[in-house]
PDB file of N, CA and C in Angstrom:
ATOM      1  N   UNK A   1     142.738   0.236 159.955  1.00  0.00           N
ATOM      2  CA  UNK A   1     143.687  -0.864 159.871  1.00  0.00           C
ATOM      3  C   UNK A   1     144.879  -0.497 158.992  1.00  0.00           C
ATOM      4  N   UNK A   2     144.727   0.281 157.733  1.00  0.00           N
ATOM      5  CA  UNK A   2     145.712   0.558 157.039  1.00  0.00           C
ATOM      6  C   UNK A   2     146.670   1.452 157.449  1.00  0.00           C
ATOM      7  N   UNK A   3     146.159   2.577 158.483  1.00  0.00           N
ATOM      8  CA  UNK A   3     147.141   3.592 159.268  1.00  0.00           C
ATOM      9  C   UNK A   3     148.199   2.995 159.908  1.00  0.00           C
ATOM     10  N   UNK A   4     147.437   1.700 160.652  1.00  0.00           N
ATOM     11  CA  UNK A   4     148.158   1.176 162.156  1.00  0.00           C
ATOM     12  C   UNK A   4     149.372   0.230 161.046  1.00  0.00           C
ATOM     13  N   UNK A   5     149.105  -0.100 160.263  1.00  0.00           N
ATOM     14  CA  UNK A   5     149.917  -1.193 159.394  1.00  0.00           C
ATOM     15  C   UNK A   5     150.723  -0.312 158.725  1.00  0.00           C
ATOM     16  N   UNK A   6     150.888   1.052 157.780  1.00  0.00           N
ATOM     17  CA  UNK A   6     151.436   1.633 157.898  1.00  0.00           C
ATOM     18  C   UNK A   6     152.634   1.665 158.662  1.00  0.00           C
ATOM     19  N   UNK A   7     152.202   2.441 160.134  1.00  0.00           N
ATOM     20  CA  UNK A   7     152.956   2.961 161.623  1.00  0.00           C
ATOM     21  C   UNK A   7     153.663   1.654 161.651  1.00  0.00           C
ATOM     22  N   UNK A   8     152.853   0.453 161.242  1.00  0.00           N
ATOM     23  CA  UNK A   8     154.056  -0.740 161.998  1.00  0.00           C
ATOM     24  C   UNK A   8     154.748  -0.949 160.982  1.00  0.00           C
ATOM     25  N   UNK A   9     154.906  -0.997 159.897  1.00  0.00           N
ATOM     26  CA  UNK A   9     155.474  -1.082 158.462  1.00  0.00           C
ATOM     27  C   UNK A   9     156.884  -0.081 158.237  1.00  0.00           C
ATOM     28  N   UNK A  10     156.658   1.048 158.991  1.00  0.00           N
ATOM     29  CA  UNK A  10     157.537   2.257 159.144  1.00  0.00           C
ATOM     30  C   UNK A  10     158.654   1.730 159.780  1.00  0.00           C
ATOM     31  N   UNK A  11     157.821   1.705 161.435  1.00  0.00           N
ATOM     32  CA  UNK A  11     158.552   1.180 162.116  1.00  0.00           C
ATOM     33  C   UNK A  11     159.764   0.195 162.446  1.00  0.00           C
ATOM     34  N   UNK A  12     159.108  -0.757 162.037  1.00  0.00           N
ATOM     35  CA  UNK A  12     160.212  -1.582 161.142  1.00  0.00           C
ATOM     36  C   UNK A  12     161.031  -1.306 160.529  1.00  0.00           C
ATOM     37  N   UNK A  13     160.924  -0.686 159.211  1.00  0.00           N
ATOM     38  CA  UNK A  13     161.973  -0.343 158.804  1.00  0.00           C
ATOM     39  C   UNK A  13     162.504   0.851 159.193  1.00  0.00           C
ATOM     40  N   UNK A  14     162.239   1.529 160.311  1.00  0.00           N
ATOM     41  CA  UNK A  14     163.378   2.241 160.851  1.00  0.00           C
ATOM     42  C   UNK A  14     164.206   1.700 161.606  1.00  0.00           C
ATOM     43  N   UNK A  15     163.679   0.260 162.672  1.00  0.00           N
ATOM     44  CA  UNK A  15     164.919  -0.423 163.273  1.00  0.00           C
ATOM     45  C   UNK A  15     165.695  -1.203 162.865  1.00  0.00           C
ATOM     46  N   UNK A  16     165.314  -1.805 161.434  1.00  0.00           N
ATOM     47  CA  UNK A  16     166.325  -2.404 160.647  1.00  0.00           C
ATOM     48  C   UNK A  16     167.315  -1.494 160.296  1.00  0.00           C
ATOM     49  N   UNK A  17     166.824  -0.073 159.633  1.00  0.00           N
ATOM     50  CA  UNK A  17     167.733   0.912 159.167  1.00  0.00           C
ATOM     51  C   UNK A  17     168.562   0.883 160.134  1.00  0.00           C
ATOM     52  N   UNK A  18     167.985   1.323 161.800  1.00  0.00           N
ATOM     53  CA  UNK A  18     169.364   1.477 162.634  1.00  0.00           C
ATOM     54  C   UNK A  18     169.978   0.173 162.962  1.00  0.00           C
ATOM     55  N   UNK A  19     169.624  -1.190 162.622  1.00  0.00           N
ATOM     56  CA  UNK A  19     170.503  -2.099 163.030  1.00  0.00           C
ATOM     57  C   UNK A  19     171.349  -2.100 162.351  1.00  0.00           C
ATOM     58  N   UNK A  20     171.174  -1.821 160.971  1.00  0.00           N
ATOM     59  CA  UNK A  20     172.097  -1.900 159.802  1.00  0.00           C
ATOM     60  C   UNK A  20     173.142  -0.721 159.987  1.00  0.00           C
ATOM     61  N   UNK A  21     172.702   0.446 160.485  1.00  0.00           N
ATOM     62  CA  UNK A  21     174.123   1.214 160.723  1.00  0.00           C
ATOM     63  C   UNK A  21     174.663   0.993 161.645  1.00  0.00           C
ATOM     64  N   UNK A  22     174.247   0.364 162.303  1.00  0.00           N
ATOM     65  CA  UNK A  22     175.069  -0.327 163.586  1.00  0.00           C
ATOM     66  C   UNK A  22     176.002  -1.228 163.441  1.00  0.00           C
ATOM     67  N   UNK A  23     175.356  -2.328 162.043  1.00  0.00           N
ATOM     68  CA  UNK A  23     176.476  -3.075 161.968  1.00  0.00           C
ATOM     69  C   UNK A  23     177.790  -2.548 161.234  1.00  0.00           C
ATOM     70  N   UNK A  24     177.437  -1.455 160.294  1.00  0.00           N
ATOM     71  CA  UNK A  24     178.392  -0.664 159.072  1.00  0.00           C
ATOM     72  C   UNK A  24     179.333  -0.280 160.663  1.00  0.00           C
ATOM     73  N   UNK A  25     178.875   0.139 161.535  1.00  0.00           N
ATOM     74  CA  UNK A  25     179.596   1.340 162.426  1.00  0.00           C
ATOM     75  C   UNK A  25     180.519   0.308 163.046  1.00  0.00           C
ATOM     76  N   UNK A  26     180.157  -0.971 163.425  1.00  0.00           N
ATOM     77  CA  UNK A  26     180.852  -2.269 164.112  1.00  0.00           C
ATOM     78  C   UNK A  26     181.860  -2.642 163.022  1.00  0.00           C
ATOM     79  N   UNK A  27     181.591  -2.897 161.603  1.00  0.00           N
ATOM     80  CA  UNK A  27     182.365  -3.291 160.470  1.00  0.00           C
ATOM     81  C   UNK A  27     183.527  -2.116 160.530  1.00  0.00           C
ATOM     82  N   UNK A  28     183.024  -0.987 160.730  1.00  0.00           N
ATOM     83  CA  UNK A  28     184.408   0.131 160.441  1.00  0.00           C
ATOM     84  C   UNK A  28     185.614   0.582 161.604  1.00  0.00           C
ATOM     85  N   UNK A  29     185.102  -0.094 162.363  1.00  0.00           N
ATOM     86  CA  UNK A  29     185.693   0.021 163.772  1.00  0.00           C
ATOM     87  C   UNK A  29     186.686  -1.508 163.665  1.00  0.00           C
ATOM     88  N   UNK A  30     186.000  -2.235 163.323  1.00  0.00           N
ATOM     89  CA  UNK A  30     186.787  -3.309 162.651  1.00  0.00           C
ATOM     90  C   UNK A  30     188.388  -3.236 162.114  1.00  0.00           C
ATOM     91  N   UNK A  31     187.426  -3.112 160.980  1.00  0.00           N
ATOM     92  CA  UNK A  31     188.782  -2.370 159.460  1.00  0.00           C
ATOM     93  C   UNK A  31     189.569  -1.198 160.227  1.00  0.00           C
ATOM     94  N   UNK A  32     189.776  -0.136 161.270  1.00  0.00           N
ATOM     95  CA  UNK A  32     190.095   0.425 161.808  1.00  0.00           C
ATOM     96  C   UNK A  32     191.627  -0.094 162.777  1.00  0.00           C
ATOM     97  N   UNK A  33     190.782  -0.770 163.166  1.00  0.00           N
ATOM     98  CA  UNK A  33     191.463  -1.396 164.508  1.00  0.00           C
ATOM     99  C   UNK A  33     192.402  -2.460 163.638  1.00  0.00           C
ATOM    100  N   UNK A  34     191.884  -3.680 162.963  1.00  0.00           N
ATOM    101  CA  UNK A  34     192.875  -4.339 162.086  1.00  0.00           C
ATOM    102  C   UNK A  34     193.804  -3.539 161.180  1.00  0.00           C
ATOM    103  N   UNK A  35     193.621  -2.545 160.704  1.00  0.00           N
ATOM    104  CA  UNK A  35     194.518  -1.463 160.384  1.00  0.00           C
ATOM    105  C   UNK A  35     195.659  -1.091 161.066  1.00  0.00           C
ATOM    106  N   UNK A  36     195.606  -0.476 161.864  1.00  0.00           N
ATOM    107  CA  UNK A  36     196.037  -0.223 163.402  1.00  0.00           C
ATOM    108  C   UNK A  36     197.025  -0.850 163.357  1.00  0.00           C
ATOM    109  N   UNK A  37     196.278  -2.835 163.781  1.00  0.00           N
ATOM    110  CA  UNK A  37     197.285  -4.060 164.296  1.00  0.00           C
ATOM    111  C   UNK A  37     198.890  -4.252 162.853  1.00  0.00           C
ATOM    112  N   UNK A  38     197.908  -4.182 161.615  1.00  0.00           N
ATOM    113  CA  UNK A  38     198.981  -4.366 160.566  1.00  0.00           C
ATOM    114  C   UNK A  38     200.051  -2.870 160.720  1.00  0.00           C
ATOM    115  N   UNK A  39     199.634  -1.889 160.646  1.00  0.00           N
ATOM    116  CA  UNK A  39     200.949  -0.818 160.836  1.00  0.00           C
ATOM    117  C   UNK A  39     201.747  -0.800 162.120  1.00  0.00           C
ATOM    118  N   UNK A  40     201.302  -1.335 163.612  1.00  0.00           N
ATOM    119  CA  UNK A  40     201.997  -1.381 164.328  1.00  0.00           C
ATOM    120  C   UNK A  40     203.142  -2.813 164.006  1.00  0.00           C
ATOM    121  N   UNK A  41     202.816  -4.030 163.186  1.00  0.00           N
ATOM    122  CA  UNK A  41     203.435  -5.058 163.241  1.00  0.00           C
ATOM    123  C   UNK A  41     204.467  -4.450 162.373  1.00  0.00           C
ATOM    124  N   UNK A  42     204.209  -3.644 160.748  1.00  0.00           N
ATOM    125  CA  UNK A  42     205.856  -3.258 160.637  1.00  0.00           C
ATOM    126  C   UNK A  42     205.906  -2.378 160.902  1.00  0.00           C
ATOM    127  N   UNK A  43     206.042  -1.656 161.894  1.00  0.00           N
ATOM    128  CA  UNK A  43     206.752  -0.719 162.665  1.00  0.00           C
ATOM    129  C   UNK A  43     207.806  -1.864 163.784  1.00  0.00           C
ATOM    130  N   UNK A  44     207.601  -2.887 163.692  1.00  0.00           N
ATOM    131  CA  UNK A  44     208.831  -3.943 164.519  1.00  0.00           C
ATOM    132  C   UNK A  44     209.739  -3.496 163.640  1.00  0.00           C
ATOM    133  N   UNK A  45     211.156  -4.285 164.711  1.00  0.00           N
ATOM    134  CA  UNK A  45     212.387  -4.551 164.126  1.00  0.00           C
ATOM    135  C   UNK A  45     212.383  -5.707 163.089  1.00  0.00           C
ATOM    136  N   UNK A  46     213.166  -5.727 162.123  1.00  0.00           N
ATOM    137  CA  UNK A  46     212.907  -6.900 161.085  1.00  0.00           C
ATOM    138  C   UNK A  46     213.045  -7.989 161.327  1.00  0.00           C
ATOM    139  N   UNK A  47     211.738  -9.137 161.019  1.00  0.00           N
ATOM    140  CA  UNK A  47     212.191 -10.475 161.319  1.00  0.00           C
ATOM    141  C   UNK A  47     210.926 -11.077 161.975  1.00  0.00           C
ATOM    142  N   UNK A  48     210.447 -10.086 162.830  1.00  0.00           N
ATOM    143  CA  UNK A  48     209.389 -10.106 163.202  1.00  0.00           C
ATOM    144  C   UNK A  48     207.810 -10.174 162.704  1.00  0.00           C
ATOM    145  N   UNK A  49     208.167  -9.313 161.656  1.00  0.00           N
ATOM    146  CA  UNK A  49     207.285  -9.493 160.482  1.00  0.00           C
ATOM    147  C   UNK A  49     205.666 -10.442 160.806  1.00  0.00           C
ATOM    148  N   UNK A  50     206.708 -11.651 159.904  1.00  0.00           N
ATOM    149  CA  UNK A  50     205.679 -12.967 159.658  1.00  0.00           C
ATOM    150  C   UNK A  50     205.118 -13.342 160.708  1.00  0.00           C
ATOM    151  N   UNK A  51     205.733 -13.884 161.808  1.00  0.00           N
ATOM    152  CA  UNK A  51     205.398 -14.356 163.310  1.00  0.00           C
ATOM    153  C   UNK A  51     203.541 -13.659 163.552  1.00  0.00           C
ATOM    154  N   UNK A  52     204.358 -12.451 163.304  1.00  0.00           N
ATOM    155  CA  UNK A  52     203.310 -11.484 163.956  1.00  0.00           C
ATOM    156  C   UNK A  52     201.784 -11.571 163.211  1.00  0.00           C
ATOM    157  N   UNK A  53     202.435 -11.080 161.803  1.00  0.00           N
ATOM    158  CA  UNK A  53     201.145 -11.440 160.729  1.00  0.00           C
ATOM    159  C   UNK A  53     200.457 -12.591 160.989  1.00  0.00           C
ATOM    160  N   UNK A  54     201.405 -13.750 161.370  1.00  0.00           N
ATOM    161  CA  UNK A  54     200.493 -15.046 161.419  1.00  0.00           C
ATOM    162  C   UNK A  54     199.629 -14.956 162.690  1.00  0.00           C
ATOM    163  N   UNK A  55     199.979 -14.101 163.627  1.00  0.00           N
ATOM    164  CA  UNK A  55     199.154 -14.365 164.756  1.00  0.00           C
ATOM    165  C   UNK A  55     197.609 -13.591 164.438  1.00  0.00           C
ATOM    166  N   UNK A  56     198.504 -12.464 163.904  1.00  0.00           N
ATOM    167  CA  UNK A  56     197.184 -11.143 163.503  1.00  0.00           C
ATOM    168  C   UNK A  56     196.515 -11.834 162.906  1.00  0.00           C
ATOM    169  N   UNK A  57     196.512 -12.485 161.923  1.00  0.00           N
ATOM    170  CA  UNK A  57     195.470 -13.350 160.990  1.00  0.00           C
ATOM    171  C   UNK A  57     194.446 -14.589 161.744  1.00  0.00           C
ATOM    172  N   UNK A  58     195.140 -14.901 162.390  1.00  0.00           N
ATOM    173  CA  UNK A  58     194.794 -15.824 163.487  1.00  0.00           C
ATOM    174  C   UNK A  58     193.429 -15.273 164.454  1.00  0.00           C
ATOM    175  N   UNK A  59     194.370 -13.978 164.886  1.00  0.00           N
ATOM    176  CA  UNK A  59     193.317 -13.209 165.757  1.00  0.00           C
ATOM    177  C   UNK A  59     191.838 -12.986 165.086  1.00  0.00           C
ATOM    178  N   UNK A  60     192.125 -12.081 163.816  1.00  0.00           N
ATOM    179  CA  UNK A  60     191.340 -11.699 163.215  1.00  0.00           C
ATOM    180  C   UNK A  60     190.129 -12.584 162.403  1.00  0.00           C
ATOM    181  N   UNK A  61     190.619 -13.550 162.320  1.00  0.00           N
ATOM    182  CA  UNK A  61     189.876 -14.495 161.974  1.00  0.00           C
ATOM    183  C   UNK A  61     188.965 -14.992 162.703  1.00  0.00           C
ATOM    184  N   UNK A  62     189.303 -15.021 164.346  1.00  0.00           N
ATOM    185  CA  UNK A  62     188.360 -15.487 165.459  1.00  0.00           C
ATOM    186  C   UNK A  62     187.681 -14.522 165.542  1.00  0.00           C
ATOM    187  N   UNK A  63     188.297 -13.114 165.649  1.00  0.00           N
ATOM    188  CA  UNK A  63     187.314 -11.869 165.888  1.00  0.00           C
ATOM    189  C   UNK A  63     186.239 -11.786 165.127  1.00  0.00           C
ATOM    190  N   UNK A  64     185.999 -12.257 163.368  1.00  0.00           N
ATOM    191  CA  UNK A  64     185.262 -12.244 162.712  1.00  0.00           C
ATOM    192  C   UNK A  64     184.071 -13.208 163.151  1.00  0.00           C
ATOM    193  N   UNK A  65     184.685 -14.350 163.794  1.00  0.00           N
ATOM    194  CA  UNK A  65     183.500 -15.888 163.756  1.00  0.00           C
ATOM    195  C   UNK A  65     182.860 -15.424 164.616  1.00  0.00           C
ATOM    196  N   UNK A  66     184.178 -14.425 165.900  1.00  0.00           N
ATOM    197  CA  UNK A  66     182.454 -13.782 166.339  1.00  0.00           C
ATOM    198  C   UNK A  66     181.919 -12.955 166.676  1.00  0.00           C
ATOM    199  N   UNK A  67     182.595 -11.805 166.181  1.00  0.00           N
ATOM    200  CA  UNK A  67     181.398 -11.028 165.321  1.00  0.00           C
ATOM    201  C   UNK A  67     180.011 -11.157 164.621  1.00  0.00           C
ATOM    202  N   UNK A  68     180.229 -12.550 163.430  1.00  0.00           N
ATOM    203  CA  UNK A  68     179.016 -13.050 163.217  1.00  0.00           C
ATOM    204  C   UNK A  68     178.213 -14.054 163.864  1.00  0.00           C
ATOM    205  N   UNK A  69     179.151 -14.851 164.784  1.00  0.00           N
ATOM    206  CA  UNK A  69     178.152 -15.892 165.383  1.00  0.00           C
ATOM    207  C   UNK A  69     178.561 -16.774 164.610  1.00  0.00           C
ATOM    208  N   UNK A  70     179.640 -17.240 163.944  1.00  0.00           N
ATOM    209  CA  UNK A  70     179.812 -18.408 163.162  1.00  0.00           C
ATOM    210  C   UNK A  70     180.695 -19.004 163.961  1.00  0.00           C
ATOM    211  N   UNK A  71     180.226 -20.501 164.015  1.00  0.00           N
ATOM    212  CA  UNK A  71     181.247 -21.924 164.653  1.00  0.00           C
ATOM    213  C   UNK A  71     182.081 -22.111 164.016  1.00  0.00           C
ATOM    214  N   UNK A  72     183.328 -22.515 164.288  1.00  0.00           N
ATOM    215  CA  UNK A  72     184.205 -22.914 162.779  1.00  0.00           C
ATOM    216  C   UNK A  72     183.763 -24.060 162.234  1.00  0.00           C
ATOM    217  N   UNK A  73     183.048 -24.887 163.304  1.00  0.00           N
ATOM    218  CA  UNK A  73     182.705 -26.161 162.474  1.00  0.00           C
ATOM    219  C   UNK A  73     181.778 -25.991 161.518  1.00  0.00           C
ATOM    220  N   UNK A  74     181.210 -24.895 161.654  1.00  0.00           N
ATOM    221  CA  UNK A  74     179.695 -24.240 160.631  1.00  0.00           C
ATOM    222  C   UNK A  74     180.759 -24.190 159.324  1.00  0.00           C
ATOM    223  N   UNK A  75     181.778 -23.905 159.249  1.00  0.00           N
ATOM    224  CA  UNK A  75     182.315 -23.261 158.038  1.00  0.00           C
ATOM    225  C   UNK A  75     183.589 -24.358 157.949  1.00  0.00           C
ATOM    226  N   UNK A  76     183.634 -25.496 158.177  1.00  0.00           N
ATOM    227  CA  UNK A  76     184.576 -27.196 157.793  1.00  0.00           C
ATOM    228  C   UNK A  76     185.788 -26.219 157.197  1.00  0.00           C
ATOM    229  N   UNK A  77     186.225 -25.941 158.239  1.00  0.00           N
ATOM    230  CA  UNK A  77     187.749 -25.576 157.760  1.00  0.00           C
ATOM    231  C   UNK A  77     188.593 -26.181 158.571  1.00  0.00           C
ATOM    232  N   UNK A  78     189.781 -26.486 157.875  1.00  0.00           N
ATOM    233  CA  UNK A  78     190.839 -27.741 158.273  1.00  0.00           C
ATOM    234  C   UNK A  78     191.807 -27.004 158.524  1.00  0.00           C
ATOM    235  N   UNK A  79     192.049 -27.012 159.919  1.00  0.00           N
ATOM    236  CA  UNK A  79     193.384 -25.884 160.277  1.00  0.00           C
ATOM    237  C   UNK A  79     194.555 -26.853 161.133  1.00  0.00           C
TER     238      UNK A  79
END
């Protein structure tokens, strides 16, 4: 009994281990890509700027809720 509990004890925590780099690998691809969006916005002509930022923030903000699976109503924010 203690082998098999062991093996399943392992087990486990080897697919947590890989869920967890899965999510680091999803998080950096993230930060990547939102990277990306902010250096292409000033690379515009001037003026453009803010518009843009406000949308990027916008975006990014939805991309996050779901990413995690969060409702906005889960998180009572007044927009």
């Amino acid at each position: 009994m203690s082998d098999e509990w062991n093996e399943m004890t392992d087990r486990y925590d080897y697919q947590i281990k890989m869920l967890e780099e899965q999510v680091l690998d999803t998080e950096k691809k993230m930060i990547v890509m939102m990277l990306n969006e902010v250096k292409a916005i000033f690379q515009l002509p001037a003026g453009h700027e803010r518009d843009m930022l406000v949308k990027l923030e916008k975006k990014l903000f939805n991309d996050l809720l779901s990413a995690y699976n969060i409702d906005q109503k889960e998180m009572r924010l007044a927009y």
